[in-house]
Structure formats: C-alpha cells, structure tokens
Protein backbone atom coordinates (compact mmCIF):
# COMPACT_ATOMS: atom_id res chain seq x y z
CA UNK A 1 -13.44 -12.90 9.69
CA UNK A 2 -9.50 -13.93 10.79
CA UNK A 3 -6.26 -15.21 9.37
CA UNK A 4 -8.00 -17.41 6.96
CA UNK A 5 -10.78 -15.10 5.77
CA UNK A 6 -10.57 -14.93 1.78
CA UNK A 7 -11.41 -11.88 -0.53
CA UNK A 8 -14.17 -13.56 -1.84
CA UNK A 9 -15.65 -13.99 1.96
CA UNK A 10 -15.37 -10.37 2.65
CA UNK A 11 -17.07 -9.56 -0.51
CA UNK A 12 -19.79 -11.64 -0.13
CA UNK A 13 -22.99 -9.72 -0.67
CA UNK A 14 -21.19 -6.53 -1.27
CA UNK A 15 -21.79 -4.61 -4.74
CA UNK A 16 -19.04 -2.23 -6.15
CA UNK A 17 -20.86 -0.95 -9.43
CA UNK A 18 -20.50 2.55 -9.98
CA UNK A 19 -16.93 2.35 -7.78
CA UNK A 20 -13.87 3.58 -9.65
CA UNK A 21 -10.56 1.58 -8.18
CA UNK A 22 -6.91 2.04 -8.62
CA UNK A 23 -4.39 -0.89 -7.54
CA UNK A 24 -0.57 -0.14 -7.50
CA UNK A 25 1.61 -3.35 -8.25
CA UNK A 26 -1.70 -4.99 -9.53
CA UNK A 27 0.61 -7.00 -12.11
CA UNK A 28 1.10 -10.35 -9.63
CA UNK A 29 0.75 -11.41 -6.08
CA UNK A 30 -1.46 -9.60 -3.96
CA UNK A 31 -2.27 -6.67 -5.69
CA UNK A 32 -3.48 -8.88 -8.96
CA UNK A 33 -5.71 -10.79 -5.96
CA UNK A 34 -6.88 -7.40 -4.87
CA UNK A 35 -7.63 -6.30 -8.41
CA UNK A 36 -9.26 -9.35 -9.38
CA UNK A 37 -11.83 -9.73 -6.16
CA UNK A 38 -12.62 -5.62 -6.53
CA UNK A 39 -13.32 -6.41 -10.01
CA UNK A 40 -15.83 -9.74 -9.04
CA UNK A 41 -18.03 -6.34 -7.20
CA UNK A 42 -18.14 -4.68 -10.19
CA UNK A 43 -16.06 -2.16 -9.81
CA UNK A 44 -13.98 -0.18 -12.42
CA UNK A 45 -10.36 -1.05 -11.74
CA UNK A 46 -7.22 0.09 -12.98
CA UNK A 47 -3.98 -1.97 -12.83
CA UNK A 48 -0.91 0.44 -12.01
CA UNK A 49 2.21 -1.63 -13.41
CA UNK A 50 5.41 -0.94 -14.09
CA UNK A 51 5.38 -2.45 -17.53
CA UNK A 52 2.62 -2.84 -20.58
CA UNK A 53 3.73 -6.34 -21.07
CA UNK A 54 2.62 -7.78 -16.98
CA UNK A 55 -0.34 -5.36 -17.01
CA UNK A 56 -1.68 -7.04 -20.00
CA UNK A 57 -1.35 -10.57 -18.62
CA UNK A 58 -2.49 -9.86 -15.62
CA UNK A 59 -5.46 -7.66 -17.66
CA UNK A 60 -5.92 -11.01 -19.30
CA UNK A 61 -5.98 -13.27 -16.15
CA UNK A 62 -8.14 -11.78 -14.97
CA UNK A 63 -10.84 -11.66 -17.83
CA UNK A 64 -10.48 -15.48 -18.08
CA UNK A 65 -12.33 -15.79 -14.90
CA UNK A 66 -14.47 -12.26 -15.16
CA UNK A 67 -15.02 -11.69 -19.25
CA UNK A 68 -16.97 -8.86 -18.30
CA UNK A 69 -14.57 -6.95 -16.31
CA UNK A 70 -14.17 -3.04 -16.17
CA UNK A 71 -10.42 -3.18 -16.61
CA UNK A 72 -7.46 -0.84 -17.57
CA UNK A 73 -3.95 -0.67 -17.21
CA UNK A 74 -2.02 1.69 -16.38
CA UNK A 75 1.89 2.55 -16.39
CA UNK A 76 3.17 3.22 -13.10
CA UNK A 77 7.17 3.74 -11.82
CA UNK A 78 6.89 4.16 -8.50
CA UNK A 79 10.43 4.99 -7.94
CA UNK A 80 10.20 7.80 -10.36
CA UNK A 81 8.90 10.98 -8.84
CA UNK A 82 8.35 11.84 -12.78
CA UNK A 83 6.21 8.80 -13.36
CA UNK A 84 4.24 9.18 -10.46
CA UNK A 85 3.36 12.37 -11.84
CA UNK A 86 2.87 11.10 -15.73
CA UNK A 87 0.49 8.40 -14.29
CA UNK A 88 -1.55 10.81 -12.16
CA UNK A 89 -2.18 13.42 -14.97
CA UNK A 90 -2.88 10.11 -17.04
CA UNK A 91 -5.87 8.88 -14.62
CA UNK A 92 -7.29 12.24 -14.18
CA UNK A 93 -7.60 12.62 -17.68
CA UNK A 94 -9.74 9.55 -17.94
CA UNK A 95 -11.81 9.74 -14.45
CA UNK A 96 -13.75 12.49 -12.70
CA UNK A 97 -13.68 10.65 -9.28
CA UNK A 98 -11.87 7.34 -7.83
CA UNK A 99 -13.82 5.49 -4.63
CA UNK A 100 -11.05 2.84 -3.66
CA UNK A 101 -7.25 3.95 -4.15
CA UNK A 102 -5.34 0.49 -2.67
CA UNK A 103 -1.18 1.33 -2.56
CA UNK A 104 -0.29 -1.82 -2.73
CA UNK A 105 2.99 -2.04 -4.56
CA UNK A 106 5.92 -2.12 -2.62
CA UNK A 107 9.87 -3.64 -2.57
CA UNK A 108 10.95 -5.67 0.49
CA UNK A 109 15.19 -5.99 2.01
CA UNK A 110 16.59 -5.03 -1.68
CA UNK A 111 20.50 -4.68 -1.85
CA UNK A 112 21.59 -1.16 -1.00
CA UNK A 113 19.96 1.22 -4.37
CA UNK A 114 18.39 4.52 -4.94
CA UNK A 115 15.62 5.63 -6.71
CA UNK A 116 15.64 7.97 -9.98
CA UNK A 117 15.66 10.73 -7.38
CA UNK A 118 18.10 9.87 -5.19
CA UNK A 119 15.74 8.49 -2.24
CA UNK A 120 16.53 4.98 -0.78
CA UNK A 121 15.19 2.39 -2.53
CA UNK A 122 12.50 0.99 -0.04
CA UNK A 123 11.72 4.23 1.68
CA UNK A 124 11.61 5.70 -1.91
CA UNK A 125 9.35 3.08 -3.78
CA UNK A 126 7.34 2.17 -0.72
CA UNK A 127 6.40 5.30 0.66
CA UNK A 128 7.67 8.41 -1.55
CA UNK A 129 6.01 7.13 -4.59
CA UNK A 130 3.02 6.58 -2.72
CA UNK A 131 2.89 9.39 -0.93
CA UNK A 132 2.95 12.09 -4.15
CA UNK A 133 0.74 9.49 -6.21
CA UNK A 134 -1.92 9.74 -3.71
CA UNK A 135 -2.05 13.43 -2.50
CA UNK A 136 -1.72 14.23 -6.66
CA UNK A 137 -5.17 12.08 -6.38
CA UNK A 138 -7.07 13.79 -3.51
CA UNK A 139 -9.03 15.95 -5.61
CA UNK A 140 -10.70 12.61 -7.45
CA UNK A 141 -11.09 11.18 -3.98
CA UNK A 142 -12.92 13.89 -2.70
CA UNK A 143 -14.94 13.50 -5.74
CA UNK A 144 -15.65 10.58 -5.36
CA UNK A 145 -16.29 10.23 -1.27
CA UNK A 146 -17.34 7.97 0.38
CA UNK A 147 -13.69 7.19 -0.42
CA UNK A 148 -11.08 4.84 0.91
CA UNK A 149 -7.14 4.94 0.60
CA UNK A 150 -5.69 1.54 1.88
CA UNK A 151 -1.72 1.71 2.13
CA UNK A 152 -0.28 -1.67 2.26
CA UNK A 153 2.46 -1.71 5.73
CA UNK A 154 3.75 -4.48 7.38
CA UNK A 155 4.51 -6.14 10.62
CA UNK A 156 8.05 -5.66 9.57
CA UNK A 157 7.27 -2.04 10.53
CA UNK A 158 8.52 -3.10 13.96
CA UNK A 159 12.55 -3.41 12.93
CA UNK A 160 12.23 0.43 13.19
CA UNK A 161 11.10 3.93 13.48
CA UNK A 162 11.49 6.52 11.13
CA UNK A 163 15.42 7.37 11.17
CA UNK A 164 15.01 10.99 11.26
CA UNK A 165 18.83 12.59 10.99
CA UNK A 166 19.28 9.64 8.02
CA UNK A 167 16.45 8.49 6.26
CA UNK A 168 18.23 7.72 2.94
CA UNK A 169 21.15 5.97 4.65
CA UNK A 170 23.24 8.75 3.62
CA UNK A 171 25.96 8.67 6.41
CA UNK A 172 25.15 5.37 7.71
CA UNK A 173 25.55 1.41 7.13
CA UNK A 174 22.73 -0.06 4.70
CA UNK A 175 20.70 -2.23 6.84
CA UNK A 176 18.11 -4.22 4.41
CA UNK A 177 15.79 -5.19 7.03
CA UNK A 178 16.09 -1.72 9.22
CA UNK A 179 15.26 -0.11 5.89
CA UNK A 180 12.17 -1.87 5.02
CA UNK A 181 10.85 -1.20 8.50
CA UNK A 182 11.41 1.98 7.82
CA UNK A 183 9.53 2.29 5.14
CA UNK A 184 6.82 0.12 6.69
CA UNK A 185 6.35 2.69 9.29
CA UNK A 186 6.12 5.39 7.17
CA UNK A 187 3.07 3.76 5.73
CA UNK A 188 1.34 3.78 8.84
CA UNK A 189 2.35 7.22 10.04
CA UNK A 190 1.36 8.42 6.91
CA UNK A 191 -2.01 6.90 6.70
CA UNK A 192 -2.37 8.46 10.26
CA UNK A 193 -1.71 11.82 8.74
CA UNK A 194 -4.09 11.45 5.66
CA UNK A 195 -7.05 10.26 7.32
CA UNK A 196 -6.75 13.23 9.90
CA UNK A 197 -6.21 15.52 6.78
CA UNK A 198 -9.33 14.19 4.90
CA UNK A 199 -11.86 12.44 6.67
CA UNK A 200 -14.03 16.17 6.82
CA UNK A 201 -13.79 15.59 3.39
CA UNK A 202 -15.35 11.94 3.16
CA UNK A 203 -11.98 10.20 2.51
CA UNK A 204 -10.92 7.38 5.31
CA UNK A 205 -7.56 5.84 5.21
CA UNK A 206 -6.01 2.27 6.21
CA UNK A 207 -2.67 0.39 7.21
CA UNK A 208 -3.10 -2.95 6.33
CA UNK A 209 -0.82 -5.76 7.21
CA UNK A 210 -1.63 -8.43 4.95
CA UNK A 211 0.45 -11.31 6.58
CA UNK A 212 3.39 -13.62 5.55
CA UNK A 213 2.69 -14.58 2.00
CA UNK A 214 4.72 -16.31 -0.98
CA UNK A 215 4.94 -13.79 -3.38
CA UNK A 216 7.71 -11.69 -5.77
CA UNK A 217 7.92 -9.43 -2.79
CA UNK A 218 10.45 -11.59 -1.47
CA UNK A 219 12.48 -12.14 -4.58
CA UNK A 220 15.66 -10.15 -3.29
CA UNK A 221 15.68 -12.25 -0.15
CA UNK A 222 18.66 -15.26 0.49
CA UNK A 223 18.49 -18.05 2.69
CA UNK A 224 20.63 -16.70 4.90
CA UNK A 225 18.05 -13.57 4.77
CA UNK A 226 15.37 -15.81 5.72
CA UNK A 227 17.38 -17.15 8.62
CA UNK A 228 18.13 -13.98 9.51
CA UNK A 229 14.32 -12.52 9.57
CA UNK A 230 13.77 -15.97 12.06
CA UNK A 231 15.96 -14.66 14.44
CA UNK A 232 14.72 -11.35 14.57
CA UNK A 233 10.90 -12.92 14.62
CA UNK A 234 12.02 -14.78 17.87
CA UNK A 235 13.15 -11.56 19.52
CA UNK A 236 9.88 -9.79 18.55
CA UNK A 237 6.73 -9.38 20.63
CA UNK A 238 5.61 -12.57 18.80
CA UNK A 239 8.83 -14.45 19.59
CA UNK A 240 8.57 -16.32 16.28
CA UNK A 241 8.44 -16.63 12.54
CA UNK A 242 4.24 -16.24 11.23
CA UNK A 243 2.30 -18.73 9.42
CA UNK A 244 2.00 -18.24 6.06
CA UNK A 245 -1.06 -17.06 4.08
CA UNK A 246 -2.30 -18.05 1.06
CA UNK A 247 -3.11 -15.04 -1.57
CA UNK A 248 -6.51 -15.01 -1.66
CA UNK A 249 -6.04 -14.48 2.46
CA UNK A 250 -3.22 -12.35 2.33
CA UNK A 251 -5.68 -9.74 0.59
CA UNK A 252 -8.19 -10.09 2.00
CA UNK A 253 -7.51 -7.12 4.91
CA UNK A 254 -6.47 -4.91 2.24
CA UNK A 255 -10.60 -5.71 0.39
CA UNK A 256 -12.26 -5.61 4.19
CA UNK A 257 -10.38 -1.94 4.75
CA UNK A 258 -11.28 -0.93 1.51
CA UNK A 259 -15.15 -2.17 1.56
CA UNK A 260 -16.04 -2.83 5.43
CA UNK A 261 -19.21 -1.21 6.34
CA UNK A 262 -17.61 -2.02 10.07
CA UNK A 263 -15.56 0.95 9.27
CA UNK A 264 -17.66 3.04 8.11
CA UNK A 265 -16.85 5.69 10.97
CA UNK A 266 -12.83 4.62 11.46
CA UNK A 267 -9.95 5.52 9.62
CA UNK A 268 -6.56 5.89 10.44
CA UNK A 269 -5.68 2.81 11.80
CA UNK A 270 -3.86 -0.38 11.47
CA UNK A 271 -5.15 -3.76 10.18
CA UNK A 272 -4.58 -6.95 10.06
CA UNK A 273 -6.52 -10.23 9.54
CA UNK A 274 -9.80 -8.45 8.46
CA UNK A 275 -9.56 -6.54 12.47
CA UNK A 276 -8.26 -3.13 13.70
CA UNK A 277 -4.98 -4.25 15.39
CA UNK A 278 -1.97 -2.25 17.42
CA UNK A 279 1.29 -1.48 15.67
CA UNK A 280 4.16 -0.75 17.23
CA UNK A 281 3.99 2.83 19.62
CA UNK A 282 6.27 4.91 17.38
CA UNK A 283 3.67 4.10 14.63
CA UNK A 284 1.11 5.65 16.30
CA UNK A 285 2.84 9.35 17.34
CA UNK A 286 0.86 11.90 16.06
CA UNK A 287 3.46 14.43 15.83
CA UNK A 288 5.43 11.76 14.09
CA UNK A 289 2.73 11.83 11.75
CA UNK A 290 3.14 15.43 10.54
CA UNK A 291 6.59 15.26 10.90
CA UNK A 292 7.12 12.63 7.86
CA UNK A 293 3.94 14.79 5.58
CA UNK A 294 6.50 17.60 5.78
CA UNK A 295 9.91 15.52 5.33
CA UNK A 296 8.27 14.00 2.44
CA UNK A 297 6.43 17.21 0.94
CA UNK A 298 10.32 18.36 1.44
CA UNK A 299 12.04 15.14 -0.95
CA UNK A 300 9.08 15.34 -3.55
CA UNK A 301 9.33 19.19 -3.84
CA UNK A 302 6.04 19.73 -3.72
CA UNK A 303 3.20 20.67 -0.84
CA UNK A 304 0.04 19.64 -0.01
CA UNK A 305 -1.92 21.91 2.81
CA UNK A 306 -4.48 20.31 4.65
CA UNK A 307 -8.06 19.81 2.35
C-alpha cells in the first residue's frame, strides 16, 4: 500500500454485505470513487448530493459498471445548518444503523462567502456541516458498531491553526488559502475529539489526506492561485508542489481508513497514502480538540455530551 495504491487494491478480498454507508459530495470526484469502490463490497451506500439531478447521474454511473448496486441518493446542503438537519431525520427514517459514514464533501480557496448561517464559507461547509451531520448520526453509528467515521482533511491543513478570536473572518482580511487550512484543521482536531468521545462505544474515526488530485474541488482556483499555492508548497516542510494522484488513488486512504483491519484498534489519527502519518503539531492538541467540539456545538446551537 502507498501513493499509488487504488480503491480496488485495498478492497481486494474484503466483503461489505450487510454494511450500511453514507458518502457526502458522492456526486463527482472522489467521493463518486469512494461510493462506487464501497459499493463493488457490497455495501449499501447512500450518495449525499446537493442536487437530485448529479445524484442521479452519478446513481447511474455507477450502475453501468455495478447493475446490482445497493444505491440511494440523498439531498444534502452542507452549508445549510437546516439541511443538515432535513437530511439526517431523512436517513434515520430509512436506516436503523450506518457502519461507514465517509465526510467527504468539501469546498477548497472560494472567494470571500458565507453560509446560510452566517459561518465562513470553507470553515462552514467543510467542517460545520460536517460536524452537526455526523453527531445528529451517532446514535445509528453506535448501532451499527464496529463503525467508522472518515473525515476528509488535507495537507493544506498546514497554512494554519484554528483562528480562535476570528474564525469567520469577521474583523479580519479574507485569506482564501489561510481559510481552507483552517478548515482543514478543524477536520483533524475534530476527528481527534470524536474518536476519544466514541471509541467505548465501537465507533473509530479518521483524517484522511487523500493527495493532490484533479477534481471540481479546485474549480474556484486561478492561475495565479495555483502559482501562488507553489510558492507556499516550497516554503513548507516538503519544500515543493506534490505529485498528482489519479482518482481511483486519491481515494483510496479514505476506503483503507474506512475498511483496514490494520486499524482495527486505532482511531483518531491522520492518514495519508493508505499509512498513519503526522500532521502538523497544532493538529494534534488535545485541548484544541475540545476547544473547537464546544466552539462548534456553540455556532450550530446545539450540544452533544460525550456518548
């Protein structure tokens, strides 16, 4: 297993019947990749999109290759605290349990915006939405335990820390980049927090960095953006710019996390390239952890004690 590991190499030999799954941003990109190898196990997945429309071609996709799929879709805003909560009373209607939750959909360096409640776009969409969609969930995942909760971060998590006095770039100067990390970090701190929460309870939680990959994530992004992420890379610990994955790689850490019997006793951590890997130090502060669970029980007016 490494950079070039596809889903269908981690899945070898691996059987998902009986597994209920639920993929955010399953309409294109990674998270149809995700939802398509998940499916090849035989598990039951559900396609959270933003519109009927991409949920039903990417339904159909992926039945072209799998006619016996066990496939749904599902209507998902994340940046829409009300959505969030329409889709999660939706999917508890219709399951009793859910084995793999992957929160893959995300928003990368979008022009300065904010959500339907006010939140930052990226910070909003990546983590907020995320964040009430899965502890609105916990009850099915403790149902259905063994259960994993992958949330997808990013290397990009390194442009910064959580911005504590200003996370919604209230009183300060948009920074596209700056925000995404952001968000990015939030991911992993709050993976950190749910696994600690809920592994008594069978449920293990993942970061996963799936790796530089040509998808609609980057749609916002300028060539003058992409110079500008260069320079940054050469003034990071890698001191330059990644190699790019193909999809079916690019997922793949987000299917090992999910499936892995190699993690079987983990959780918590940060992956990349199918391997337990080291994010930046501010990602891994524990009291930063429970900070964020209460800043963010705080924006989505709602709180969640420990299982």
């Amino acid at each position: 297993m490494g950079f070039d590991t596809t889903t269908d190499e981690v899945l070898a030999g691996v059987d998902l019947r009986g597994t209920v799954a639920l993929v955010t941003g399953a309409s294109t990109g990674l998270g149809l990749e995700t939802a398509r190898a998940l499916a090849s196990a035989g598990a039951a997945v559900t396609l959270a999109v933003r519109t009927e429309s991409r949920g039903t071609a990417a339904q159909a996709s992926i039945r072209e290759q799998l006619p016996e799929a066990s496939l749904e879709v599902g209507l998902l805003d994340l940046t829409s605290l009300a959505s969030v909560r329409e889709f999660a009373a939706w999917f508890a209607q219709r399951h009793d349990r859910l084995g793999i939750l992957i929160n893959n959909a995300g928003v990368m360096a979008t022009p300065f915006e904010r959500t339907a409640d006010g939140f930052e776009l990226q910070f909003g969409t990546n983590h907020l939405g995320h964040f009430l969609l899965t502890n609105l969930l916990t009850p099915l995942l403790i149902a259905g335990a063994p259960a994993r909760v992958v949330n997808l971060s990013s290397g990009g998590h390194r442009s910064s820390d959580i911005i504590w006095d200003d996370p919604n770039y209230e009183r300060r100067d948009y920074d596209k980049f700056e925000a995404y990390g952001q968000s990015k970090t939030a991911n992993i701190l709050f993976t950190a927090e749910l696994d600690r929460r809920l592994r008594e309870r069978g449920v293990r939680s993942f970061a996963v960095h799936p790796g530089m990959i040509a998808t609609e994530l980057g749609r916002h992004m300028t060539r003058d953006d992409y110079q500008a992420l260069k320079e940054r890379a050469k003034r990071g610990p890698g001191g330059g710019f990644p190699q790019r994955k193909s999809i079916e790689s690019g997922a793949a850490t987000s299917i090992w996390a999910a499936t892995s019997g190699e993690l079987r006793t983990q959780g918590g951590v940060y992956c990349e390239d199918c391997a337990v890997s080291e994010p930046a130090p501010w990602a891994l502060d524990a009291d930063g952890a429970r900070r964020l669970w209460a800043l963010s029980e705080t924006f989505v007016g709602q709180g969640f004690p420990d299982a």
